[in-house]
PDB file of N, CA and C in Angstrom:
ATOM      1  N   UNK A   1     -18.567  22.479 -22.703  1.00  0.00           N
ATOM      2  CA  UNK A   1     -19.039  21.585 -21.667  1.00  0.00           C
ATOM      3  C   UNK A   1     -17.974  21.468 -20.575  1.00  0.00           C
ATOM      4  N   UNK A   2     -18.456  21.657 -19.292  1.00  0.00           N
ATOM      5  CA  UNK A   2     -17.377  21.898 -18.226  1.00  0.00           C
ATOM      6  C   UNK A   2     -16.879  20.123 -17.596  1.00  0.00           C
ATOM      7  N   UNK A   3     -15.875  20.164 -17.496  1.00  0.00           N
ATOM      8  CA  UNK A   3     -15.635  18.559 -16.764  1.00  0.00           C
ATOM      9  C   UNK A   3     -16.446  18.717 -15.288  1.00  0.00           C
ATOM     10  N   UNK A   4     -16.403  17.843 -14.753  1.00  0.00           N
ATOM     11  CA  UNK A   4     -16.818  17.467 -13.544  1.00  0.00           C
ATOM     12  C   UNK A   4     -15.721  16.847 -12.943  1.00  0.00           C
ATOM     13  N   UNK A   5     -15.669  17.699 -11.964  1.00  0.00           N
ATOM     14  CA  UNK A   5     -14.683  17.436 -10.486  1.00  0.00           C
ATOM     15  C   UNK A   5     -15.061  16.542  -9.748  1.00  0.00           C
ATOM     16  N   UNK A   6     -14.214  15.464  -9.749  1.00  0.00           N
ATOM     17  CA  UNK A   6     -15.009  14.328  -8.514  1.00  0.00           C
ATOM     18  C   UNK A   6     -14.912  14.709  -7.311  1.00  0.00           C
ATOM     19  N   UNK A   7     -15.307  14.745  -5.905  1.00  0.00           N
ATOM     20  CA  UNK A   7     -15.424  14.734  -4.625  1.00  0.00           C
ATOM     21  C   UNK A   7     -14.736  13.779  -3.912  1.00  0.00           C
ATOM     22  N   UNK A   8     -14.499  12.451  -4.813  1.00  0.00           N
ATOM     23  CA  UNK A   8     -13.834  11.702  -3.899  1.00  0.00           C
ATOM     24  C   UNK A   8     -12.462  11.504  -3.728  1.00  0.00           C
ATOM     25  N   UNK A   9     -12.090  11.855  -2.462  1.00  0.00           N
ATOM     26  CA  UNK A   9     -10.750  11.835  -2.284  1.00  0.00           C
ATOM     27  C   UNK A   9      -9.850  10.583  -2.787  1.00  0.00           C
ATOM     28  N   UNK A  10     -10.527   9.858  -3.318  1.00  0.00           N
ATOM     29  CA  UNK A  10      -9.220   8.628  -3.186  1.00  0.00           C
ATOM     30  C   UNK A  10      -9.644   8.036  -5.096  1.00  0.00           C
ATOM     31  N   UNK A  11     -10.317   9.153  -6.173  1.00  0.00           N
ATOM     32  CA  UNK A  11     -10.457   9.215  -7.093  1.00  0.00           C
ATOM     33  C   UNK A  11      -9.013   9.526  -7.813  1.00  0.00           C
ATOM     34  N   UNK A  12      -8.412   8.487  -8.557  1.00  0.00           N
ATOM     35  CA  UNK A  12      -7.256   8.891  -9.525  1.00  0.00           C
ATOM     36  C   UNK A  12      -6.131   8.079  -8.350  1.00  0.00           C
ATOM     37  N   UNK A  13      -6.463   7.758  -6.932  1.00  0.00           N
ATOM     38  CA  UNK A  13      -5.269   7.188  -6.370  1.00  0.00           C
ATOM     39  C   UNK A  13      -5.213   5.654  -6.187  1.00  0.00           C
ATOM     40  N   UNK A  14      -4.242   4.963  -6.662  1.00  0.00           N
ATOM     41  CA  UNK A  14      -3.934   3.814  -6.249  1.00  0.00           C
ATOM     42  C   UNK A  14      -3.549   3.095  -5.062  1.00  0.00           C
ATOM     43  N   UNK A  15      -4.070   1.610  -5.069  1.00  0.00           N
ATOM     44  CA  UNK A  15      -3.712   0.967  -3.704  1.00  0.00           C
ATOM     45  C   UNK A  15      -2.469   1.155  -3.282  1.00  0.00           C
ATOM     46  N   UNK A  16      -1.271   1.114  -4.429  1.00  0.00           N
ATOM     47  CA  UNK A  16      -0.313   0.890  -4.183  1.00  0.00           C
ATOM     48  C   UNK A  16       0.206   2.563  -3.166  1.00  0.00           C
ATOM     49  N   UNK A  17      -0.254   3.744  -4.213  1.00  0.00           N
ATOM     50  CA  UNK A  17       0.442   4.938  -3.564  1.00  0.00           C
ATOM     51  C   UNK A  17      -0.300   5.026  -2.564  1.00  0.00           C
ATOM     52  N   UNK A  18      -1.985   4.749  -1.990  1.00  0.00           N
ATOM     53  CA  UNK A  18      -2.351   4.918  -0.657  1.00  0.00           C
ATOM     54  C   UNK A  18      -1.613   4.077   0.933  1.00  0.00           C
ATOM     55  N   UNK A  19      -0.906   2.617   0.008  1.00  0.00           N
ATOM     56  CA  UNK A  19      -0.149   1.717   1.401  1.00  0.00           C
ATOM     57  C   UNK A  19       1.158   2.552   1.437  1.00  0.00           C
ATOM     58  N   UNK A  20       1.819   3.227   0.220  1.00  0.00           N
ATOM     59  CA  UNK A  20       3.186   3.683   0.696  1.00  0.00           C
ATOM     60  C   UNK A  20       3.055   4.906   1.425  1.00  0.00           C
ATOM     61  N   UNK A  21       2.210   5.930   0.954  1.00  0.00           N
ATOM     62  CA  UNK A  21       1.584   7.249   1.950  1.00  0.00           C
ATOM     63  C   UNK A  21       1.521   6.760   3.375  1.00  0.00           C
ATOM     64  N   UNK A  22       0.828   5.635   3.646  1.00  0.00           N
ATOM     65  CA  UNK A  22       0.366   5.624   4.738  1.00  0.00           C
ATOM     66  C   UNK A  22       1.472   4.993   5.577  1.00  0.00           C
ATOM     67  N   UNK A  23       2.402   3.754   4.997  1.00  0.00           N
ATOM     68  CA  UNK A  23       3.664   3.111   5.574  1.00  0.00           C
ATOM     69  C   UNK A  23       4.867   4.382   5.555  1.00  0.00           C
ATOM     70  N   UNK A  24       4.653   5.339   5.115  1.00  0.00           N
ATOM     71  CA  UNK A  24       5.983   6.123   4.562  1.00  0.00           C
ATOM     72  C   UNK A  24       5.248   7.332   6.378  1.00  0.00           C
ATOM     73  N   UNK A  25       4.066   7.552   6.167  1.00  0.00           N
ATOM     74  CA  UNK A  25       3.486   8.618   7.431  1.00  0.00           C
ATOM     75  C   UNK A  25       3.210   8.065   9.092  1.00  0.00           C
ATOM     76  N   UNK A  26       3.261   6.440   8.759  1.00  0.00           N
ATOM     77  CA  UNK A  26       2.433   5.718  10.110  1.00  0.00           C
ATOM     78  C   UNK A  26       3.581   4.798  10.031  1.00  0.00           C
ATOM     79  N   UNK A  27       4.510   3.809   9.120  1.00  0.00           N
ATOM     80  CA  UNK A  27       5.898   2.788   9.547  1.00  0.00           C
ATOM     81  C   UNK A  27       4.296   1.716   9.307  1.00  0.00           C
ATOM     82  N   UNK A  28       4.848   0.731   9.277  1.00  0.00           N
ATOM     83  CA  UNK A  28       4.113  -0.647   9.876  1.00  0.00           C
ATOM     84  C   UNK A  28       3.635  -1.017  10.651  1.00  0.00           C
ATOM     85  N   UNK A  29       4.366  -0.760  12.173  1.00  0.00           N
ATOM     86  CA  UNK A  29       4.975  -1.021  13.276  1.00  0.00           C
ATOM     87  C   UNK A  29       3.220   0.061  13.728  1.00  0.00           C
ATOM     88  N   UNK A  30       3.205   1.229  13.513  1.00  0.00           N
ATOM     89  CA  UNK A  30       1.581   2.030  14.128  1.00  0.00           C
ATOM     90  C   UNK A  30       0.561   2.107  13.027  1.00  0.00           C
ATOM     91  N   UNK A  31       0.669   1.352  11.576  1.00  0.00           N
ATOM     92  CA  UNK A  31      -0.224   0.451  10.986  1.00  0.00           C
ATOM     93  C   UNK A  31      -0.912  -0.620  11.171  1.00  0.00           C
ATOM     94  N   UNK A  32      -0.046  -1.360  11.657  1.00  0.00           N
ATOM     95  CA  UNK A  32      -0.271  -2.615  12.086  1.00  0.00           C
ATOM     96  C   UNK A  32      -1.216  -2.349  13.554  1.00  0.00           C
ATOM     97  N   UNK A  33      -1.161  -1.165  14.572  1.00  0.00           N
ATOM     98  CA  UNK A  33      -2.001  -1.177  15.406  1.00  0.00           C
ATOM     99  C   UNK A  33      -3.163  -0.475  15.388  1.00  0.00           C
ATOM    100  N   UNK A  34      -3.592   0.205  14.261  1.00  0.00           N
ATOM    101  CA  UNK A  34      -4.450   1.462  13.570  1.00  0.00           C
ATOM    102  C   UNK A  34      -5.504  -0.178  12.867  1.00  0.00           C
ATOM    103  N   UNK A  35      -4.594  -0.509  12.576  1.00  0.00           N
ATOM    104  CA  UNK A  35      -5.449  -1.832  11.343  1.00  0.00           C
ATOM    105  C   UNK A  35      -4.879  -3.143  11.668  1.00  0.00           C
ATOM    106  N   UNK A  36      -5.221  -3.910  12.557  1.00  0.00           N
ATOM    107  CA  UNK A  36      -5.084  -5.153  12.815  1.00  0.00           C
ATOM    108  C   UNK A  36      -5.400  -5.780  12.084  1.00  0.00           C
ATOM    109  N   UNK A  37      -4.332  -6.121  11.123  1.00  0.00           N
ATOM    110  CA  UNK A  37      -4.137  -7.275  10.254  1.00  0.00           C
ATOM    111  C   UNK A  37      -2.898  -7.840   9.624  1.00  0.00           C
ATOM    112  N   UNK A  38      -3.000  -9.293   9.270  1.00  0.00           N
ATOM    113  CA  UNK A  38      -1.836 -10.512   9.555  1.00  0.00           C
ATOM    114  C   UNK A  38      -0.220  -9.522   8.595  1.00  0.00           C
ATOM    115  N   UNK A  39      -0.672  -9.104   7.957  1.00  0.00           N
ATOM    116  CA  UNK A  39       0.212  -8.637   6.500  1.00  0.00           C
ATOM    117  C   UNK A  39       0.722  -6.890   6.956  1.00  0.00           C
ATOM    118  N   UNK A  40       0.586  -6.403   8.153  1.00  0.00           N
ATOM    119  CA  UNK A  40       0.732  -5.063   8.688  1.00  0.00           C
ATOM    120  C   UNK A  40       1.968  -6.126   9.888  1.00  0.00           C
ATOM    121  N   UNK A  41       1.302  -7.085  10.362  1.00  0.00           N
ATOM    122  CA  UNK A  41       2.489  -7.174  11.805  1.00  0.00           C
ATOM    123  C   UNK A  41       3.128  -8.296  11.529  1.00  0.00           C
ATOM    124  N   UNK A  42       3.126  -8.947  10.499  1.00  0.00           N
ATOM    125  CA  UNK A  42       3.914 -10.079  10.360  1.00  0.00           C
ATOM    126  C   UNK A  42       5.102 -10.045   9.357  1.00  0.00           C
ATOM    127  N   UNK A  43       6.460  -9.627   8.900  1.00  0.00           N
ATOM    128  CA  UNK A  43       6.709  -9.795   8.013  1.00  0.00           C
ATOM    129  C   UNK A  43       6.153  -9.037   6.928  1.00  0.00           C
ATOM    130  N   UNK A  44       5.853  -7.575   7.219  1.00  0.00           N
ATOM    131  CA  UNK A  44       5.069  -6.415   6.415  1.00  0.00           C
ATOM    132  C   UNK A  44       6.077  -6.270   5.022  1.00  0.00           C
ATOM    133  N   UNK A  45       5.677  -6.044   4.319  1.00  0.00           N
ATOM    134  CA  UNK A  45       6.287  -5.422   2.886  1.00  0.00           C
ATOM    135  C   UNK A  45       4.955  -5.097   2.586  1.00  0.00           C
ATOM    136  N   UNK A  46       5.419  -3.969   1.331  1.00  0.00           N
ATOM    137  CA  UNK A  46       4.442  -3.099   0.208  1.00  0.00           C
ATOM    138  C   UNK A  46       4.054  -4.499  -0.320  1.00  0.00           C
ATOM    139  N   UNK A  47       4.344  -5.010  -0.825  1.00  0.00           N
ATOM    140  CA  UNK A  47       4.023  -5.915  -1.980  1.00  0.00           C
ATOM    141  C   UNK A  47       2.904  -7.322  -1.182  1.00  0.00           C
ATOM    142  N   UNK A  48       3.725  -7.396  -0.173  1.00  0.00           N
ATOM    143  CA  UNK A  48       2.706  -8.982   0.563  1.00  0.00           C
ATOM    144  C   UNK A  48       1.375  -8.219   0.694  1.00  0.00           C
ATOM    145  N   UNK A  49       1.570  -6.820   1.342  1.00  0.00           N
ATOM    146  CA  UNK A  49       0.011  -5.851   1.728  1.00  0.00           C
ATOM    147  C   UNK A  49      -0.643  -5.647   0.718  1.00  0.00           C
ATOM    148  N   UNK A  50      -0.296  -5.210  -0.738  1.00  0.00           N
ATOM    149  CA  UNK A  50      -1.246  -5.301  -1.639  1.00  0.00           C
ATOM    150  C   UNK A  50      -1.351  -6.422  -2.102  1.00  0.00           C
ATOM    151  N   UNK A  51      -1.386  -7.544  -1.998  1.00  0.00           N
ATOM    152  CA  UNK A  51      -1.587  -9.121  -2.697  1.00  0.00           C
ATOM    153  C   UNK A  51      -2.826  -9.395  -1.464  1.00  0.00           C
ATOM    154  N   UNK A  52      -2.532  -8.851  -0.278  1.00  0.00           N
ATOM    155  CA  UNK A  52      -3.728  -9.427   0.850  1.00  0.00           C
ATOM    156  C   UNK A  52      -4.996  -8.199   0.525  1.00  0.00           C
ATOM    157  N   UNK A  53      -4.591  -6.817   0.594  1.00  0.00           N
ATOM    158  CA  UNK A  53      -5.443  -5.983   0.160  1.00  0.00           C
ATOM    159  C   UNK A  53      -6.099  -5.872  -1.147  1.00  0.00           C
ATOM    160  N   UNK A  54      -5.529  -6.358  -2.023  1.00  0.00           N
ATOM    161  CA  UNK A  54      -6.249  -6.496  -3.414  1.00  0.00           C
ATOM    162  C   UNK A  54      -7.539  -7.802  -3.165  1.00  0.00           C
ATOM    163  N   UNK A  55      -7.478  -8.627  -2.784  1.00  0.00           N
ATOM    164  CA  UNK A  55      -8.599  -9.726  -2.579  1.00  0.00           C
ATOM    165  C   UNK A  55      -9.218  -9.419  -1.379  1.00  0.00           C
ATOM    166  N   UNK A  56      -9.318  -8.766  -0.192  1.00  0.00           N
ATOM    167  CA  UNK A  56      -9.497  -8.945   0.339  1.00  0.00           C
ATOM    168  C   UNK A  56     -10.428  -7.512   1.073  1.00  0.00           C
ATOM    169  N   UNK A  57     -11.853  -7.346   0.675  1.00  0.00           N
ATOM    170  CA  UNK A  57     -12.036  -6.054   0.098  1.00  0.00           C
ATOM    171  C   UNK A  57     -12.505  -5.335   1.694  1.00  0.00           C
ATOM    172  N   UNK A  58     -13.076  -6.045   2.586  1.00  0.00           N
ATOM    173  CA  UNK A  58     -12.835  -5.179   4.060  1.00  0.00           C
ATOM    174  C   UNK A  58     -11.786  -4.931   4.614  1.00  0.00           C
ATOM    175  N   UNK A  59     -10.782  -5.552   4.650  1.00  0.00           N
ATOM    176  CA  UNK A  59      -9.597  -4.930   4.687  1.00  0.00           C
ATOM    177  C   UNK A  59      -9.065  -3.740   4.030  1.00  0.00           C
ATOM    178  N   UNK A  60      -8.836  -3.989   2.673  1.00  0.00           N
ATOM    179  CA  UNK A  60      -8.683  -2.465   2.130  1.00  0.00           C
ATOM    180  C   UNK A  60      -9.693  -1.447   2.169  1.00  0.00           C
ATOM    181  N   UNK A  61     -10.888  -1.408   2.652  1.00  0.00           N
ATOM    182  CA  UNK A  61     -11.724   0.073   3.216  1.00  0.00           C
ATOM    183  C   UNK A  61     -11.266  -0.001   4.437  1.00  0.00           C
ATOM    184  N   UNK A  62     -10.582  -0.558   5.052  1.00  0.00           N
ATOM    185  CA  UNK A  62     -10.428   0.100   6.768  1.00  0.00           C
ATOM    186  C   UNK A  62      -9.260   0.617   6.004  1.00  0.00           C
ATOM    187  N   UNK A  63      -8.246  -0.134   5.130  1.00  0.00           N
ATOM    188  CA  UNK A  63      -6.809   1.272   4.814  1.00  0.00           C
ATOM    189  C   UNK A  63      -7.348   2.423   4.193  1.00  0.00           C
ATOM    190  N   UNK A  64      -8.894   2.088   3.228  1.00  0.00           N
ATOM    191  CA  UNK A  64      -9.170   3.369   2.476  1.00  0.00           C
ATOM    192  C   UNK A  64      -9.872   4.372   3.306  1.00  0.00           C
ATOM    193  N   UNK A  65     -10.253   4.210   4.723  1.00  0.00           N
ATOM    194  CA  UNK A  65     -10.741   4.955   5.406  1.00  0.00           C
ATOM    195  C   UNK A  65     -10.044   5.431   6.197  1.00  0.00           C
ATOM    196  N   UNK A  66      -8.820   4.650   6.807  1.00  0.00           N
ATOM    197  CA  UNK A  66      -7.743   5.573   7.090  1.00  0.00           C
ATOM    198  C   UNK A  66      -7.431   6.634   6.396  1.00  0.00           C
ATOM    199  N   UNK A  67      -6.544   6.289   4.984  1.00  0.00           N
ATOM    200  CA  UNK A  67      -5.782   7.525   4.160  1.00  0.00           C
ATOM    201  C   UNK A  67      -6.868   8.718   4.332  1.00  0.00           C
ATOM    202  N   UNK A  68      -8.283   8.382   3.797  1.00  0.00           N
ATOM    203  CA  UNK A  68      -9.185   9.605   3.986  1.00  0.00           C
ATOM    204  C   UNK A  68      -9.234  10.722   4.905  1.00  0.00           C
ATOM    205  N   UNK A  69      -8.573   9.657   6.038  1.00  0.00           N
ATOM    206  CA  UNK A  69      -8.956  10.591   7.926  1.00  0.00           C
ATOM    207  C   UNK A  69      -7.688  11.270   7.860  1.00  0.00           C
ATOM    208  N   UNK A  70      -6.492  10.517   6.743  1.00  0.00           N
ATOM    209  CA  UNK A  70      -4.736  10.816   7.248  1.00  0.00           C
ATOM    210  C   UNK A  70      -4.635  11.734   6.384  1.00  0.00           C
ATOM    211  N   UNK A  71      -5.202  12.002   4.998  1.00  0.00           N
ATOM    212  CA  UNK A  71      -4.953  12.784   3.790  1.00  0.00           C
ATOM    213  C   UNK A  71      -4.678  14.375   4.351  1.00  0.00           C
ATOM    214  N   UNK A  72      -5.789  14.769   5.203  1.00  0.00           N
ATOM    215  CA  UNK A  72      -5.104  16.679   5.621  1.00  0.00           C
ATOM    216  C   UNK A  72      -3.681  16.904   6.307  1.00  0.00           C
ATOM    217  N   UNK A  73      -3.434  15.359   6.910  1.00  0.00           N
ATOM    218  CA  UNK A  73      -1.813  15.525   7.548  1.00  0.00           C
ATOM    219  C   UNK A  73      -0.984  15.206   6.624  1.00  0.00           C
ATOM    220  N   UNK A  74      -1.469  14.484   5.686  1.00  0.00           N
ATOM    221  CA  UNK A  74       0.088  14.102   4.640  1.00  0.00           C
ATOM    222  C   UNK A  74      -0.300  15.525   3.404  1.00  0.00           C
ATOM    223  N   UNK A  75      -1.400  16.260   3.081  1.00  0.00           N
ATOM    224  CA  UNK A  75      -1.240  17.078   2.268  1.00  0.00           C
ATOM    225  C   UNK A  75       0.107  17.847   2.956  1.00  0.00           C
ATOM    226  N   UNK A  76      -0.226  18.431   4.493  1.00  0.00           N
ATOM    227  CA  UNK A  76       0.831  19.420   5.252  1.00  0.00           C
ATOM    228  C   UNK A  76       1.892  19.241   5.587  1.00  0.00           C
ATOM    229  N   UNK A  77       2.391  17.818   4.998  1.00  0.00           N
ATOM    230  CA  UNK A  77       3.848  17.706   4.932  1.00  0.00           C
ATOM    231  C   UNK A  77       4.881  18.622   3.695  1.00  0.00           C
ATOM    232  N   UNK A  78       5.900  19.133   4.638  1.00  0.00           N
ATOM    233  CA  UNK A  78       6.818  19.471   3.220  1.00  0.00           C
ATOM    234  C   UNK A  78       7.047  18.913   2.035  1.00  0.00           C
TER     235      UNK A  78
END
């Protein structure tokens, strides 16, 4: 019996490694203007962003729809 390959890109990845991908490829600083919200321009850390992104579930699809659009540029990094 063959496994099945999921399609979805953000299958097997966590909130946590999709905010550092995206803070580690975009800073805060052109996060915070990609995704206007309080926890990107105020006093940003990994940790305050997933405590607001974990409850707060339209917020984290505008980050999960970012990484999706950002994923072919961070695969082509060294």
């Amino acid at each position: 019996m063959e496994k099945k390959i999921s399609n979805d890109p953000l299958h097997g990845v966590t909130l946590k490694k999709i905010l550092e991908d995206l803070v580690g490829f975009y800073g805060f600083d052109t996060l915070g203007e990609l995704i206007n919200i309080r926890c990107f321009n105020v006093n940003p850390t990994i940790n305050s962003s997933l405590t607001f992104l974990r409850k707060t579930d339209w917020a984290r699809k505008k980050v999960e729809e970012l990484y999706v659009r950002t994923l072919p540029k961070l695969k082509n990094l060294p």
